[in-house]
C-alpha atoms as a PDB file:
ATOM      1  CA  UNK A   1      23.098 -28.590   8.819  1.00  0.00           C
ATOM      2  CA  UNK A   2      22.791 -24.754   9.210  1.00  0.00           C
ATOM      3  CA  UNK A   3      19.680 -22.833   9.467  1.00  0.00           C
ATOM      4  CA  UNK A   4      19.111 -19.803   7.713  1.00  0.00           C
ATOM      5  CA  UNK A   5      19.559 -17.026   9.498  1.00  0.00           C
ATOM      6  CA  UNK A   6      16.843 -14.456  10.860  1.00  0.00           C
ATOM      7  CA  UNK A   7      16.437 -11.080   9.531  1.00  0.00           C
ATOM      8  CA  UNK A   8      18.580  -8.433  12.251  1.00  0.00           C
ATOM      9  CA  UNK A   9      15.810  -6.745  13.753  1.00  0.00           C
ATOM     10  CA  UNK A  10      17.112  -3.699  13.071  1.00  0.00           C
ATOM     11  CA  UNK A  11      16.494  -4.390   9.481  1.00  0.00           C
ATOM     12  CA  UNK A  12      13.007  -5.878  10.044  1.00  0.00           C
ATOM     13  CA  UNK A  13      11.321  -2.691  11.175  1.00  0.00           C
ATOM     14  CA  UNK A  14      13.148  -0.647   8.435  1.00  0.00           C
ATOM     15  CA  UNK A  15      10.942  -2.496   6.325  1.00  0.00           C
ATOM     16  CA  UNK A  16       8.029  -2.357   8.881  1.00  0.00           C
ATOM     17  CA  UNK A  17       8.560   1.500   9.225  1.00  0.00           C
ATOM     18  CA  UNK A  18       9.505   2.385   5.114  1.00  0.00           C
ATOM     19  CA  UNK A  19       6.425   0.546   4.479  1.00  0.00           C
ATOM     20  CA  UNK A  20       4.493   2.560   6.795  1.00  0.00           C
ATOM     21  CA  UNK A  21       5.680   5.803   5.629  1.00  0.00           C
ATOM     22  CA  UNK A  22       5.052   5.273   2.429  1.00  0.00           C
ATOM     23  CA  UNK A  23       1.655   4.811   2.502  1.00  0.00           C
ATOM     24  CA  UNK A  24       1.178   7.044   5.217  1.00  0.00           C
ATOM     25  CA  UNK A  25       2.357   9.596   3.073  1.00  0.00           C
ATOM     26  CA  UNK A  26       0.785   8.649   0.320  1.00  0.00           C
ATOM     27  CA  UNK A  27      -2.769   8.405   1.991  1.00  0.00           C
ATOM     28  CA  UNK A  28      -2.478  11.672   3.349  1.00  0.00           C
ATOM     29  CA  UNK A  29      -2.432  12.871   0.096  1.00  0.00           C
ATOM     30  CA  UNK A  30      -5.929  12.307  -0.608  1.00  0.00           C
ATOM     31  CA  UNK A  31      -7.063  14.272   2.084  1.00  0.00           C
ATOM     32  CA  UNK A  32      -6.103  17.451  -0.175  1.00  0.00           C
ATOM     33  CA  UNK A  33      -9.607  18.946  -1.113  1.00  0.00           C
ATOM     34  CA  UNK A  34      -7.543  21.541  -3.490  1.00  0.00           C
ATOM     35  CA  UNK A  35     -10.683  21.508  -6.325  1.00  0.00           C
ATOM     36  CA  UNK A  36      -6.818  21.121  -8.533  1.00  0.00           C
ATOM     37  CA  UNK A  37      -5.410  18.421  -6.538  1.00  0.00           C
ATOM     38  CA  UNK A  38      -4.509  15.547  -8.320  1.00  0.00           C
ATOM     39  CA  UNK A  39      -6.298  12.527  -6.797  1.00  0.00           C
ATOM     40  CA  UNK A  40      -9.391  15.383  -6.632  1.00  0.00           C
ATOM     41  CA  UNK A  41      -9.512  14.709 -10.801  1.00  0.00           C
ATOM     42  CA  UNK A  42      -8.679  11.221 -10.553  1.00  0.00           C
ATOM     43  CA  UNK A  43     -11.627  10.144  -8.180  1.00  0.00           C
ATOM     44  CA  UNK A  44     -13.685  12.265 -10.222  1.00  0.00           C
ATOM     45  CA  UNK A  45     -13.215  10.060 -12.843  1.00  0.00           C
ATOM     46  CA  UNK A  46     -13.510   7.207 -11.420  1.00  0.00           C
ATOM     47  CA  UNK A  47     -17.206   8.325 -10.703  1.00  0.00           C
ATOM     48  CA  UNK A  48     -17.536   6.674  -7.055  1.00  0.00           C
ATOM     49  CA  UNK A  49     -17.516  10.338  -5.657  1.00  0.00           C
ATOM     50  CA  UNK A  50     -15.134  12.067  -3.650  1.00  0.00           C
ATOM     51  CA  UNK A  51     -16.025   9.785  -0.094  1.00  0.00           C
ATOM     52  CA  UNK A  52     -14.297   7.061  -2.486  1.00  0.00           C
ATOM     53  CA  UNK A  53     -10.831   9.174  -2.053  1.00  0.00           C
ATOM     54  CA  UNK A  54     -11.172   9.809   1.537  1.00  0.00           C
ATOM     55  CA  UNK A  55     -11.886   6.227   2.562  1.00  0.00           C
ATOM     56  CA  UNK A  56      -8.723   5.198   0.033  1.00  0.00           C
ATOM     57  CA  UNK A  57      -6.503   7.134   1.905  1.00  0.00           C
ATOM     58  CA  UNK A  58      -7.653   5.872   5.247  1.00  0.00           C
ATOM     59  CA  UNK A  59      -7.147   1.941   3.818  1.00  0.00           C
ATOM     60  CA  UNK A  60      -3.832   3.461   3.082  1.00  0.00           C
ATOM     61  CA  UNK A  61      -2.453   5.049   5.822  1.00  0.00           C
ATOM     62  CA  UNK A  62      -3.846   2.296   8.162  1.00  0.00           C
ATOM     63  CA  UNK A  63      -2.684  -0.608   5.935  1.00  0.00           C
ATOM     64  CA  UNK A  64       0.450   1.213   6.212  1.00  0.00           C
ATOM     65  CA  UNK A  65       0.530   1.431  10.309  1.00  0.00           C
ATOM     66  CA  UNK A  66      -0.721  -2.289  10.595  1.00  0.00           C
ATOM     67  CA  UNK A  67       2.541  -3.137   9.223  1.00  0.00           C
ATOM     68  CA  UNK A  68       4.456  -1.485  12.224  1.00  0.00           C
ATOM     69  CA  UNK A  69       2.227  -3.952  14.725  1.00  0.00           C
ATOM     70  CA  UNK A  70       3.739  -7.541  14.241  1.00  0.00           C
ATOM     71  CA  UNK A  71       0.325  -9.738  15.006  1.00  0.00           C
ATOM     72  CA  UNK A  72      -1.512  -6.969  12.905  1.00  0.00           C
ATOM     73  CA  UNK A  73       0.656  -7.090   9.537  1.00  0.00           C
ATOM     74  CA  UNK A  74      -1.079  -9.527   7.422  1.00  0.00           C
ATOM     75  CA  UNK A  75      -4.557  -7.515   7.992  1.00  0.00           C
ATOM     76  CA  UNK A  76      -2.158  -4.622   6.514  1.00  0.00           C
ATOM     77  CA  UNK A  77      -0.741  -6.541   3.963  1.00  0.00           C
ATOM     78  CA  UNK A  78      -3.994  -7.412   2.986  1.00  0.00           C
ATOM     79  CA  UNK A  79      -5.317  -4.042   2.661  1.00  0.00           C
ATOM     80  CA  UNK A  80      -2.252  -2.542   0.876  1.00  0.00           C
ATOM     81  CA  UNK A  81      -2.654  -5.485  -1.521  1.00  0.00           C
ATOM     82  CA  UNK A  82      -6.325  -4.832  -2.167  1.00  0.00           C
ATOM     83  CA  UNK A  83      -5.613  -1.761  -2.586  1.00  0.00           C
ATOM     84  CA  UNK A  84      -2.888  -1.556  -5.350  1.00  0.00           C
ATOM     85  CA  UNK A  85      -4.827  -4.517  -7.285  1.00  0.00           C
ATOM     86  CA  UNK A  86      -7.698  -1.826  -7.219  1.00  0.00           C
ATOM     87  CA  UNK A  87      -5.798   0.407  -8.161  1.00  0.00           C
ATOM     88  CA  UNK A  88      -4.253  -1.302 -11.523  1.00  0.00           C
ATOM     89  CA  UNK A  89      -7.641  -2.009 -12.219  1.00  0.00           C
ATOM     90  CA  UNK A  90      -9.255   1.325 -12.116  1.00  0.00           C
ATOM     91  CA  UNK A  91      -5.720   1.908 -14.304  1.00  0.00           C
ATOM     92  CA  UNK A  92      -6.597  -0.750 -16.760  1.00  0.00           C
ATOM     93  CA  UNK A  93     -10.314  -0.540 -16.913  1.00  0.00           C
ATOM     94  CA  UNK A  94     -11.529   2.909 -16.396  1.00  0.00           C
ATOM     95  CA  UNK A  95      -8.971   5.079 -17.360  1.00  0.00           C
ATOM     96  CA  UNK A  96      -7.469   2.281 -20.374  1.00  0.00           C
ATOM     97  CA  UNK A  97      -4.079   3.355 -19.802  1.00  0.00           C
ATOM     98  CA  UNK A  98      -2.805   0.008 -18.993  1.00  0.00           C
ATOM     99  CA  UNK A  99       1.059   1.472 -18.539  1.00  0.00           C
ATOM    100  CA  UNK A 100       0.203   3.378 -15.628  1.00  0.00           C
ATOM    101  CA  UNK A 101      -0.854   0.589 -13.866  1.00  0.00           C
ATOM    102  CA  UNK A 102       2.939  -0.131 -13.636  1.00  0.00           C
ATOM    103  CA  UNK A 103       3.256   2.142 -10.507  1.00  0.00           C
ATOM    104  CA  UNK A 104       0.948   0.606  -8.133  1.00  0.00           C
ATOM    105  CA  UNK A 105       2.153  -3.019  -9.505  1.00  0.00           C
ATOM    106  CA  UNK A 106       5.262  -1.701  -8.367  1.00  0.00           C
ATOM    107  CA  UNK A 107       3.845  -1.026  -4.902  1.00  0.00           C
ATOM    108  CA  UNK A 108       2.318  -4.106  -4.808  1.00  0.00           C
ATOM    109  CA  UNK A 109       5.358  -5.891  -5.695  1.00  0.00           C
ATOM    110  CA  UNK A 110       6.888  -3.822  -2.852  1.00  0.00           C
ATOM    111  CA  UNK A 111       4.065  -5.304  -0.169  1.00  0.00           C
ATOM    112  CA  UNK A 112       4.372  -8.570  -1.238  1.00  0.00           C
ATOM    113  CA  UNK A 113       8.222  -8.814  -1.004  1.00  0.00           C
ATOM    114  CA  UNK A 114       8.120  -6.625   2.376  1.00  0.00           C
ATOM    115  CA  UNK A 115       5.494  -9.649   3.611  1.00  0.00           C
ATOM    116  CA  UNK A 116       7.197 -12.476   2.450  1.00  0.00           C
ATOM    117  CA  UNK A 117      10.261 -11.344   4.418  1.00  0.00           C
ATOM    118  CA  UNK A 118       8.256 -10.570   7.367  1.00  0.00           C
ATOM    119  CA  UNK A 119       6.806 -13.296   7.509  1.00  0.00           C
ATOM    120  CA  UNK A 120       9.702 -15.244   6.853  1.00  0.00           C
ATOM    121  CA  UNK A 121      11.507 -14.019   9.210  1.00  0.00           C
ATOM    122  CA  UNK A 122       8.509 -14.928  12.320  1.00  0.00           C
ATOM    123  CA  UNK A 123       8.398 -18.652  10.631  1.00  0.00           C
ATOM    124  CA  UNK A 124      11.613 -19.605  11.084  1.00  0.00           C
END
């Protein structure tokens, strides 16, 4: 009987590393103070305050470099996951535009697959 094969390494920290960028990038973003910045209006209307943005964009970006640390990517995962759940809610809830909730589901789908292969890959 054959094992499955592991993951080529080179592979595994594409994923660590797109994973990482990604949310890098994207938690930079919210650093923008630009009064017509995008995520400005958004955490406006969520109506935590604008310390709610900043301290998004750091669970972000470090969720994001967790995930290029072996031992530390399930504490990233698990940000990154809490995240994107929060953020379909706030989708869902406050705003009540339950289709735009599709694009951090689609992240989120993104961690989870990204995890599940990582953590595949150290199992077997």
């Amino acid at each position: 009987m054959t094992q499955p094969k592991k993951s080529d390494p080179a592979t595994t920290w594409a994923l660590r590393i797109g994973v990482a960028v990604i949310f890098s990038l994207v938690g930079v973003e919210k650093f923008s103070s630009n009064p017509t910045s995008y995520w400005v209006h958004v955490f406006n209307a969520i109506g935590f305050g604008q310390w709610f943005r900043y301290f998004t964009g750091i669970v972000e970006m470090l969720g994001g470099l967790l995930f290029l640390i072996p031992a530390a990517t399930t504490i990233g995962a698990a940000m990154l996951i809490a995240t994107m759940c929060g953020a379909m809610l706030v989708h869902l809830v406050v705003f009540r535009h339950p289709g735009d909730s599709i694009f951090p589901g689609l992240y989120l789908i993104g961690i989870v697959l990204v995890f599940a292969k990582l953590r595949g890959d150290r199992d077997e």
